[in-house]
PDB file of N, CA and C in Angstrom:
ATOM      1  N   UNK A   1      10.757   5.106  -7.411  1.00  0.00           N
ATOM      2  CA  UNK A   1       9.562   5.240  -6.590  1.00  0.00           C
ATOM      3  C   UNK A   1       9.074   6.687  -6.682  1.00  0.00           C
ATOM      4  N   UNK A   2       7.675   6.647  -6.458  1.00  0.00           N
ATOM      5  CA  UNK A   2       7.035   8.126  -6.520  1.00  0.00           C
ATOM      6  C   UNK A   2       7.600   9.058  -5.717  1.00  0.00           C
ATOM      7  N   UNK A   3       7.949  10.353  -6.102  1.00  0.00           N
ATOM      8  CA  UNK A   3       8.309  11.336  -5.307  1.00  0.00           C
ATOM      9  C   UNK A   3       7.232  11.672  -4.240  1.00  0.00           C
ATOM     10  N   UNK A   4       7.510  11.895  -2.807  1.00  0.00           N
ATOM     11  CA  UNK A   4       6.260  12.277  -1.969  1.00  0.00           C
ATOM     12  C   UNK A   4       5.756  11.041  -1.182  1.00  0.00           C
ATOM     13  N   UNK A   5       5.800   9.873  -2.038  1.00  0.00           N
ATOM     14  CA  UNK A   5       5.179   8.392  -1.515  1.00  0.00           C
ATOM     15  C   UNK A   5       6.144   7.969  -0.474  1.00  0.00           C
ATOM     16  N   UNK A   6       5.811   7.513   0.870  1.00  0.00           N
ATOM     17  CA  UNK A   6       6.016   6.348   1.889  1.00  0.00           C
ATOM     18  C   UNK A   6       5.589   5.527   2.352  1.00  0.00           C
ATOM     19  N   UNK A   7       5.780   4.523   2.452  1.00  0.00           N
ATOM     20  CA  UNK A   7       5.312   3.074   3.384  1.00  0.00           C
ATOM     21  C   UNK A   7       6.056   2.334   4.099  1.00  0.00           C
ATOM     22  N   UNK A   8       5.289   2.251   5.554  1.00  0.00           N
ATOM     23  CA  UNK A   8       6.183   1.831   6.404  1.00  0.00           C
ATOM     24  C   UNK A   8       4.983   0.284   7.289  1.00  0.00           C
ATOM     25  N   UNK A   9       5.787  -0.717   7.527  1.00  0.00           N
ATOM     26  CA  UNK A   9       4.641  -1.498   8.590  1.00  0.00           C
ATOM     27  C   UNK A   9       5.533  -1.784   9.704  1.00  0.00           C
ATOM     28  N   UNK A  10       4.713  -1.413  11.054  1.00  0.00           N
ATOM     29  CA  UNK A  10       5.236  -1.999  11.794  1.00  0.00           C
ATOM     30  C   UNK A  10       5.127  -3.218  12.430  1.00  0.00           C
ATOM     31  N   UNK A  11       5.799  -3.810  12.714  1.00  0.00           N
ATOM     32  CA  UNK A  11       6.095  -5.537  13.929  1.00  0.00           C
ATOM     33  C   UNK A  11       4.937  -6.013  12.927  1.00  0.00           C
ATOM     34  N   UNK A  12       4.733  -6.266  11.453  1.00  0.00           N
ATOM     35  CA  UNK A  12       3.962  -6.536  10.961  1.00  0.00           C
ATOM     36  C   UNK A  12       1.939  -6.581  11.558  1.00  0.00           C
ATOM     37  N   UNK A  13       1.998  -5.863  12.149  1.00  0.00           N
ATOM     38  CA  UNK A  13       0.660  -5.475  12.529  1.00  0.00           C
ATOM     39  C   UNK A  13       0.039  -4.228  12.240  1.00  0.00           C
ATOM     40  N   UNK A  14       0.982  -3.144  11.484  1.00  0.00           N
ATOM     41  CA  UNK A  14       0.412  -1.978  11.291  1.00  0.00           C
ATOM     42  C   UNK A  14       1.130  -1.663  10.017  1.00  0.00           C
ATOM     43  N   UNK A  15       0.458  -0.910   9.107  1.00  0.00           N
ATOM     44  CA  UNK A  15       0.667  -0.400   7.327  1.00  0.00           C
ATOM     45  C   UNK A  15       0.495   1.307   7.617  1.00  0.00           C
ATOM     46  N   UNK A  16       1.295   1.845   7.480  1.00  0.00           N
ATOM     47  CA  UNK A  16       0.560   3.465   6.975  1.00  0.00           C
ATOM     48  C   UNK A  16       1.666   3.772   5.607  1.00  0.00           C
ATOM     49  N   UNK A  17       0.868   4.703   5.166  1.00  0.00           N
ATOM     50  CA  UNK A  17       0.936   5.155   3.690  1.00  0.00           C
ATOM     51  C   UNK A  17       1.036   6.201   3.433  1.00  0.00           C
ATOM     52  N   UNK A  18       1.559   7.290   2.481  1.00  0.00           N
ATOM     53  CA  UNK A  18       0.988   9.011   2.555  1.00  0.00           C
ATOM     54  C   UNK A  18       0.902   8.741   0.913  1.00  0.00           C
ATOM     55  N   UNK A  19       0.507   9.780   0.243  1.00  0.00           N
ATOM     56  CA  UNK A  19       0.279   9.789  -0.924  1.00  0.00           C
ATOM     57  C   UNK A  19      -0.403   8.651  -2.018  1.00  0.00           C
ATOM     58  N   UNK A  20      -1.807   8.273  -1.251  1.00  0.00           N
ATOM     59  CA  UNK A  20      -2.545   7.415  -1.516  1.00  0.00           C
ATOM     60  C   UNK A  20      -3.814   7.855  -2.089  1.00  0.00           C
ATOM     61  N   UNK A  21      -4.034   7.318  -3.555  1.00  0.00           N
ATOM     62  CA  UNK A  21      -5.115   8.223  -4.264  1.00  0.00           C
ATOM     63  C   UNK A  21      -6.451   7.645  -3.895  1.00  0.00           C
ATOM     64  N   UNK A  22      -6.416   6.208  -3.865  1.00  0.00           N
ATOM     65  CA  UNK A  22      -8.213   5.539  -3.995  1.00  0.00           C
ATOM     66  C   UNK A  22      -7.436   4.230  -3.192  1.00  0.00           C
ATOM     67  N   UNK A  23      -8.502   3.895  -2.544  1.00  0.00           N
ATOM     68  CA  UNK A  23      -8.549   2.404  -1.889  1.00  0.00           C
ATOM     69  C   UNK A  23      -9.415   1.472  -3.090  1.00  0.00           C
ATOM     70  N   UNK A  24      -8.891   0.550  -3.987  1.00  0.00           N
ATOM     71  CA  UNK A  24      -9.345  -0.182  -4.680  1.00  0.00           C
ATOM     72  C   UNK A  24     -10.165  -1.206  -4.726  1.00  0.00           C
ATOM     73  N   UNK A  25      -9.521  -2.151  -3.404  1.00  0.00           N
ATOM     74  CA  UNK A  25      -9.907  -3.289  -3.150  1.00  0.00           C
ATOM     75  C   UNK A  25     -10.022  -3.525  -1.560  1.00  0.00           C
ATOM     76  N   UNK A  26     -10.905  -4.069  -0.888  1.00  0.00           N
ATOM     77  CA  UNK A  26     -10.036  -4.324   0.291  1.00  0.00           C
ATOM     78  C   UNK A  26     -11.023  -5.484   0.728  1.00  0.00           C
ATOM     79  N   UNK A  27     -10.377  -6.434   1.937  1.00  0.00           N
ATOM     80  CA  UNK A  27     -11.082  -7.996   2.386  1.00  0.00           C
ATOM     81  C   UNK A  27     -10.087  -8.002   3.318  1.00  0.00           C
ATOM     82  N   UNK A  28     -10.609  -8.782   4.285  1.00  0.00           N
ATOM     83  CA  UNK A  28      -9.593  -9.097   5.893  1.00  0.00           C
ATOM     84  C   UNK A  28      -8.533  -9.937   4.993  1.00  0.00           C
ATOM     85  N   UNK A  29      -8.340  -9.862   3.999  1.00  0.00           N
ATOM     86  CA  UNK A  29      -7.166 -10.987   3.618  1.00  0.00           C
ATOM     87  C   UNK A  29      -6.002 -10.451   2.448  1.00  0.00           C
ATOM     88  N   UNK A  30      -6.570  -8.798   2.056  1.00  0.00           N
ATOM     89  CA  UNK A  30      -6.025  -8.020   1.027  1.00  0.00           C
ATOM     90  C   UNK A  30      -6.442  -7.117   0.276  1.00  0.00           C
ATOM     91  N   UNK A  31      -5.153  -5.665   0.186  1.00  0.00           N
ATOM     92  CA  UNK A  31      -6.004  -4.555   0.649  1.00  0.00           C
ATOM     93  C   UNK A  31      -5.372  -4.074  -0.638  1.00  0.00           C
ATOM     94  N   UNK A  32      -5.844  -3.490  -2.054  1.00  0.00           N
ATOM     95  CA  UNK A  32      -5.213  -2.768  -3.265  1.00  0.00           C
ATOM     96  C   UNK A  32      -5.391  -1.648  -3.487  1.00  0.00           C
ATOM     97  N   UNK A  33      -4.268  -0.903  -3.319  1.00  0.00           N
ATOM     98  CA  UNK A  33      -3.885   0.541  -2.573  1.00  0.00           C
ATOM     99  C   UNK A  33      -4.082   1.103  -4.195  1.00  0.00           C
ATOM    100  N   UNK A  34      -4.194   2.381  -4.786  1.00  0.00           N
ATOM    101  CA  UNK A  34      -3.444   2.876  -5.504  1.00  0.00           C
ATOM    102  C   UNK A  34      -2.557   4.447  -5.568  1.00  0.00           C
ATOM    103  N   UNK A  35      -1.537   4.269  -5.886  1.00  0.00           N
ATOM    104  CA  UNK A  35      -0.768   5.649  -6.230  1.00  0.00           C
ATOM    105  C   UNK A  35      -0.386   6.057  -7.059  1.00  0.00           C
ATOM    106  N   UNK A  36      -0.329   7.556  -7.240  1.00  0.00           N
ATOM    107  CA  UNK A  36       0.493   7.737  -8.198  1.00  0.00           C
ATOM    108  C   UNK A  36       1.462   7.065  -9.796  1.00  0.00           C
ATOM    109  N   UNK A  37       2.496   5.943  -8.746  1.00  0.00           N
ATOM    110  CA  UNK A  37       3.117   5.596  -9.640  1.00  0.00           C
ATOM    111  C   UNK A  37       2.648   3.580  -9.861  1.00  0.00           C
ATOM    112  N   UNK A  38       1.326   3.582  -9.392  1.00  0.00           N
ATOM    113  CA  UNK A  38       0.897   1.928  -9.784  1.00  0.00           C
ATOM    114  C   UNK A  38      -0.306   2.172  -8.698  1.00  0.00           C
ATOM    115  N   UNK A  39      -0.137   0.981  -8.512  1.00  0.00           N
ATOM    116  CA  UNK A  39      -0.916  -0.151  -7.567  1.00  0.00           C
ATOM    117  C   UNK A  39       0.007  -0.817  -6.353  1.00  0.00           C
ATOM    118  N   UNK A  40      -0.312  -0.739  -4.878  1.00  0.00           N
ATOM    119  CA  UNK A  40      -0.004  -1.764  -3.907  1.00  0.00           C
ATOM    120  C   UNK A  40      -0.904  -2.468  -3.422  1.00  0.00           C
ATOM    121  N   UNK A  41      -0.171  -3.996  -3.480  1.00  0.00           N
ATOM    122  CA  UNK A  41      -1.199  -4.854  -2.336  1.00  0.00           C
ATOM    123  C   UNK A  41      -0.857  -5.750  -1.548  1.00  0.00           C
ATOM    124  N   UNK A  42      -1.621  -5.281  -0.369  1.00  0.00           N
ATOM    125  CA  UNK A  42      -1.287  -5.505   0.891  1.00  0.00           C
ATOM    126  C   UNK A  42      -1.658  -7.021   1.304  1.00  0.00           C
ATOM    127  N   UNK A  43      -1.111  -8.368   1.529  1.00  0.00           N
ATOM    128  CA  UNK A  43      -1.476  -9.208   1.867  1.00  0.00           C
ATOM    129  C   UNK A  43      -1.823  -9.647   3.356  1.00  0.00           C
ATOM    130  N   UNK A  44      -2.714 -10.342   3.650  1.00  0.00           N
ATOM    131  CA  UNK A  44      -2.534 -10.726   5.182  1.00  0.00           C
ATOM    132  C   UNK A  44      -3.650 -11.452   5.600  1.00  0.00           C
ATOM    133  N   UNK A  45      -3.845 -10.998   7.251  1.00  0.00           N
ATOM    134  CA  UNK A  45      -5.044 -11.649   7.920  1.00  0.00           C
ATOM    135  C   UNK A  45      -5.583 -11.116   9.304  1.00  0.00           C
ATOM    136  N   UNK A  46      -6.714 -10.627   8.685  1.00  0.00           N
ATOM    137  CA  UNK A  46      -7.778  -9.868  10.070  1.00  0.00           C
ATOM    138  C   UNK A  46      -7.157  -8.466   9.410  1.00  0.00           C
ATOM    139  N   UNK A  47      -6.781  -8.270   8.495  1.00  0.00           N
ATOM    140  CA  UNK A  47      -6.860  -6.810   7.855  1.00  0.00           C
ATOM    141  C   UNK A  47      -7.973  -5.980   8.180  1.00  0.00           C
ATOM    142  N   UNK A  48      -7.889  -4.149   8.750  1.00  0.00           N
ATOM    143  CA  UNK A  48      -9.022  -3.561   8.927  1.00  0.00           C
ATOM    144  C   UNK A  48      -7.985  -1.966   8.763  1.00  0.00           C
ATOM    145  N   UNK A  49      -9.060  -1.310   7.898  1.00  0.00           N
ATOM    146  CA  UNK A  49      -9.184   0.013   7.764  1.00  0.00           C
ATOM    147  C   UNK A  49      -9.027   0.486   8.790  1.00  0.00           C
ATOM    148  N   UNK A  50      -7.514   1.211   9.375  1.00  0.00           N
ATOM    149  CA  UNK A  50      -7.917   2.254  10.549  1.00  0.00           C
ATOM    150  C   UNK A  50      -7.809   4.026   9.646  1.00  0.00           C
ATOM    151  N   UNK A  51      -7.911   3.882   8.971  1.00  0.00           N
ATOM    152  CA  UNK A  51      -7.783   5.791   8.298  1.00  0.00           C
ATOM    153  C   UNK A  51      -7.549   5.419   6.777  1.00  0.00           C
ATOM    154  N   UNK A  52      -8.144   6.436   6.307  1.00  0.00           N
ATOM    155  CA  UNK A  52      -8.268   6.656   4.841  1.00  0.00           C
ATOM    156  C   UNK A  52      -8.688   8.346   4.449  1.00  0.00           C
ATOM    157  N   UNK A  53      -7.365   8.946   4.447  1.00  0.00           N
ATOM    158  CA  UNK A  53      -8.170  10.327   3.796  1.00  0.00           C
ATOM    159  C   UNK A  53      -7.790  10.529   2.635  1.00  0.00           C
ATOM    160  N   UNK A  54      -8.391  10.605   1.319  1.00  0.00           N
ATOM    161  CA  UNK A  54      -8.796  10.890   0.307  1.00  0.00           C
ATOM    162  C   UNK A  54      -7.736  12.080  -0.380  1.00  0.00           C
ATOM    163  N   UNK A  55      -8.618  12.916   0.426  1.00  0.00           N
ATOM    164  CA  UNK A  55      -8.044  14.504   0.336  1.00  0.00           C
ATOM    165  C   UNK A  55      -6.198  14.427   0.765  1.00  0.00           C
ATOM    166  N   UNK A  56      -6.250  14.063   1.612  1.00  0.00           N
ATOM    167  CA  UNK A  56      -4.713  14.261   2.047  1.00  0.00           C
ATOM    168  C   UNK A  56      -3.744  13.137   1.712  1.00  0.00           C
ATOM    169  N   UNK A  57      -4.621  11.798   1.304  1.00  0.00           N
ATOM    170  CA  UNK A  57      -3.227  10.988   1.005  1.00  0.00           C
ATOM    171  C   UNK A  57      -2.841   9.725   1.796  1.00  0.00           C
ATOM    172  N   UNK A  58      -3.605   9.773   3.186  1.00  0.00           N
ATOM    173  CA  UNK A  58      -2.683   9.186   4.186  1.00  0.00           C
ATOM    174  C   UNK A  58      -3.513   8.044   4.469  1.00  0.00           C
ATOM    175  N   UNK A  59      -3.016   6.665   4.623  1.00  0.00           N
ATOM    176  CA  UNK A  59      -3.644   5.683   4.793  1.00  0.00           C
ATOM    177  C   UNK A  59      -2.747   4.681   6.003  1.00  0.00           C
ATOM    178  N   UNK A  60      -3.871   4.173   7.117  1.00  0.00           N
ATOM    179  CA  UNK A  60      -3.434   3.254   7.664  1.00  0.00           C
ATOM    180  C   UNK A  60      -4.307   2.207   8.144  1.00  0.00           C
ATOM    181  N   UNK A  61      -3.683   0.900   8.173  1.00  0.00           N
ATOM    182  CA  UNK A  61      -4.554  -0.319   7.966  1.00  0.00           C
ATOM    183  C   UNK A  61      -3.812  -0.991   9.324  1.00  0.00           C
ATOM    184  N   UNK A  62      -4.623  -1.773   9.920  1.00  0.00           N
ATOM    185  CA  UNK A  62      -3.976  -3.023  11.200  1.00  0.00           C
ATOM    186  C   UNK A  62      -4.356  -4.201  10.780  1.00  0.00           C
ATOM    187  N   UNK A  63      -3.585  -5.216  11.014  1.00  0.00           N
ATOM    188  CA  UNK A  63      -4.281  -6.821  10.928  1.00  0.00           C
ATOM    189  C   UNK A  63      -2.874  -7.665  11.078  1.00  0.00           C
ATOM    190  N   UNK A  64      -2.482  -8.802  10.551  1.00  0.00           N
ATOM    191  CA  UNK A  64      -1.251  -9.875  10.565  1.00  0.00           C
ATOM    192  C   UNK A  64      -1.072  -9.579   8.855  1.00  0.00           C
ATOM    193  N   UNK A  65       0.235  -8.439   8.551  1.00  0.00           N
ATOM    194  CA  UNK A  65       0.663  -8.108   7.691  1.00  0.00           C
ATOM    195  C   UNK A  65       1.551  -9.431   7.234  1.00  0.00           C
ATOM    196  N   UNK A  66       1.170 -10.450   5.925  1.00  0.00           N
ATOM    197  CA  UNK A  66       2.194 -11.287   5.397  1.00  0.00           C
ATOM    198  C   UNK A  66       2.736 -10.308   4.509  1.00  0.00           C
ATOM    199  N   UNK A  67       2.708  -9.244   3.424  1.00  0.00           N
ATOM    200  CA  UNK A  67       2.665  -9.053   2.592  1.00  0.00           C
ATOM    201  C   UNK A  67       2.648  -7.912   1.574  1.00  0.00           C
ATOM    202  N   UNK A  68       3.743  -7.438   1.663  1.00  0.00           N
ATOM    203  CA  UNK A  68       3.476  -5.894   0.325  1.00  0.00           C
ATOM    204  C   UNK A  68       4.182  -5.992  -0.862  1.00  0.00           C
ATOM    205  N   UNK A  69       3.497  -5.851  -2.055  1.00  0.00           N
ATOM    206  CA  UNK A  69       3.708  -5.945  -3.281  1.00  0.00           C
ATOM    207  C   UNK A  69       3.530  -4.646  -4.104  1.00  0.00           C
ATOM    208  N   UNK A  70       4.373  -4.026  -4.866  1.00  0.00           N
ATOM    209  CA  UNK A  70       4.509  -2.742  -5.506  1.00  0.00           C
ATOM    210  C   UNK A  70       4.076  -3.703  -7.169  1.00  0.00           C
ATOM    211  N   UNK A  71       2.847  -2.982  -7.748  1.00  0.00           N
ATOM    212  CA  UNK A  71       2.353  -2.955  -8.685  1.00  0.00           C
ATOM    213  C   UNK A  71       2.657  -2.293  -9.855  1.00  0.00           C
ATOM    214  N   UNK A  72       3.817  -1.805 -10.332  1.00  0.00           N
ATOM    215  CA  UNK A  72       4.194  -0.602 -10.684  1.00  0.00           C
ATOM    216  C   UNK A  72       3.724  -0.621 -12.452  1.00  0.00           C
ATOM    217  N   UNK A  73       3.721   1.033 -12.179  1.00  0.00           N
ATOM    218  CA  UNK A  73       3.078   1.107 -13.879  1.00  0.00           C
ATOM    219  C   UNK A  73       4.501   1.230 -14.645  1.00  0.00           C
ATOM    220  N   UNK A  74       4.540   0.599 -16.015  1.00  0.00           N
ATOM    221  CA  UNK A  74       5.965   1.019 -16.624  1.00  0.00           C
ATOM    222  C   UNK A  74       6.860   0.245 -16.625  1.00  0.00           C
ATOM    223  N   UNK A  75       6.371  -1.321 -16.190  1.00  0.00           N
ATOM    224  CA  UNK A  75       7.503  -2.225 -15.511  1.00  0.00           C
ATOM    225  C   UNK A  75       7.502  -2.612 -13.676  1.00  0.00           C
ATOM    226  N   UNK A  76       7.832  -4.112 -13.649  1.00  0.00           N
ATOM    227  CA  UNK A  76       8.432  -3.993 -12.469  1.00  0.00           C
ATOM    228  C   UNK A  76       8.750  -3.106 -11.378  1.00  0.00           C
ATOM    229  N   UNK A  77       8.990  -3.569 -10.220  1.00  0.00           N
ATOM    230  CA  UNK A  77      10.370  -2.056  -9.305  1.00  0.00           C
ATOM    231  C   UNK A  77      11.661  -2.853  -9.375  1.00  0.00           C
ATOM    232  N   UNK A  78      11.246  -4.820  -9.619  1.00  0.00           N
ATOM    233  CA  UNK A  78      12.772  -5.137 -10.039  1.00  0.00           C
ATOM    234  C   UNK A  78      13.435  -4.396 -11.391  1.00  0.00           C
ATOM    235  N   UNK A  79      12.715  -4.304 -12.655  1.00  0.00           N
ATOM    236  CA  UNK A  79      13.275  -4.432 -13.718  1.00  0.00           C
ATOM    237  C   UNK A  79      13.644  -2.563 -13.437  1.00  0.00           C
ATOM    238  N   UNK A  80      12.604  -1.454 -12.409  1.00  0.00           N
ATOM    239  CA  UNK A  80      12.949  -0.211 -12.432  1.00  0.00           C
ATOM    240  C   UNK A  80      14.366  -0.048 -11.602  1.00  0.00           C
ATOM    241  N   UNK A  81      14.796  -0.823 -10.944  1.00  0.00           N
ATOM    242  CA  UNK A  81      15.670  -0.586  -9.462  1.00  0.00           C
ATOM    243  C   UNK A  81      17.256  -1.013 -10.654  1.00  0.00           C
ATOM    244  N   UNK A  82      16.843  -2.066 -11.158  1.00  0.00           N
ATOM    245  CA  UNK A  82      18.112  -2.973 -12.118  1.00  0.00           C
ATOM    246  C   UNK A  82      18.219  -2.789 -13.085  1.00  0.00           C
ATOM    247  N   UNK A  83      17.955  -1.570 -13.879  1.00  0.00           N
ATOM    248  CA  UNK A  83      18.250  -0.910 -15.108  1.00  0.00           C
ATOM    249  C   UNK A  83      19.768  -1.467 -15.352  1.00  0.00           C
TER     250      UNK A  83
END
């Protein structure tokens, strides 16, 4: 995983992020993050933008979190984790 990068959700109703370059995609139903080392996307329902700064990195989203998926460039994070 990227050096610097975290993600945490809580009680599945809340996503925050740090080291977040561009918001890609986003719909109350799924949100495609990108970083550094890929792409994340966020699955769910009633998804909404609460913060997005650019400059600094830091992203946080609210809604009924089903769902986070690491996009990774280079492979998997299974095939990176199970070398």
């Amino acid at each position: 995983m990227e050096e610097g990068h975290n993600l945490s959700v809580e009680q599945c109703k809340r996503i925050m992020a740090t080291a977040i370059t561009e918001v890609d995609a986003f719909s109350d139903k799924q949100i495609v993050l990108s970083y550094q080392g890929g792409k994340i996307a966020v699955s769910g329902s009633g998804m909404k933008i609460v913060n997005f700064s650019k400059t600094g990195g830091s992203f946080c989203a609210t809604g009924n979190i089903s769902g986070v998926k690491y996009l990774q460039k280079g492979g998997s994070l299974k095939q990176r984790l199970f070398k």
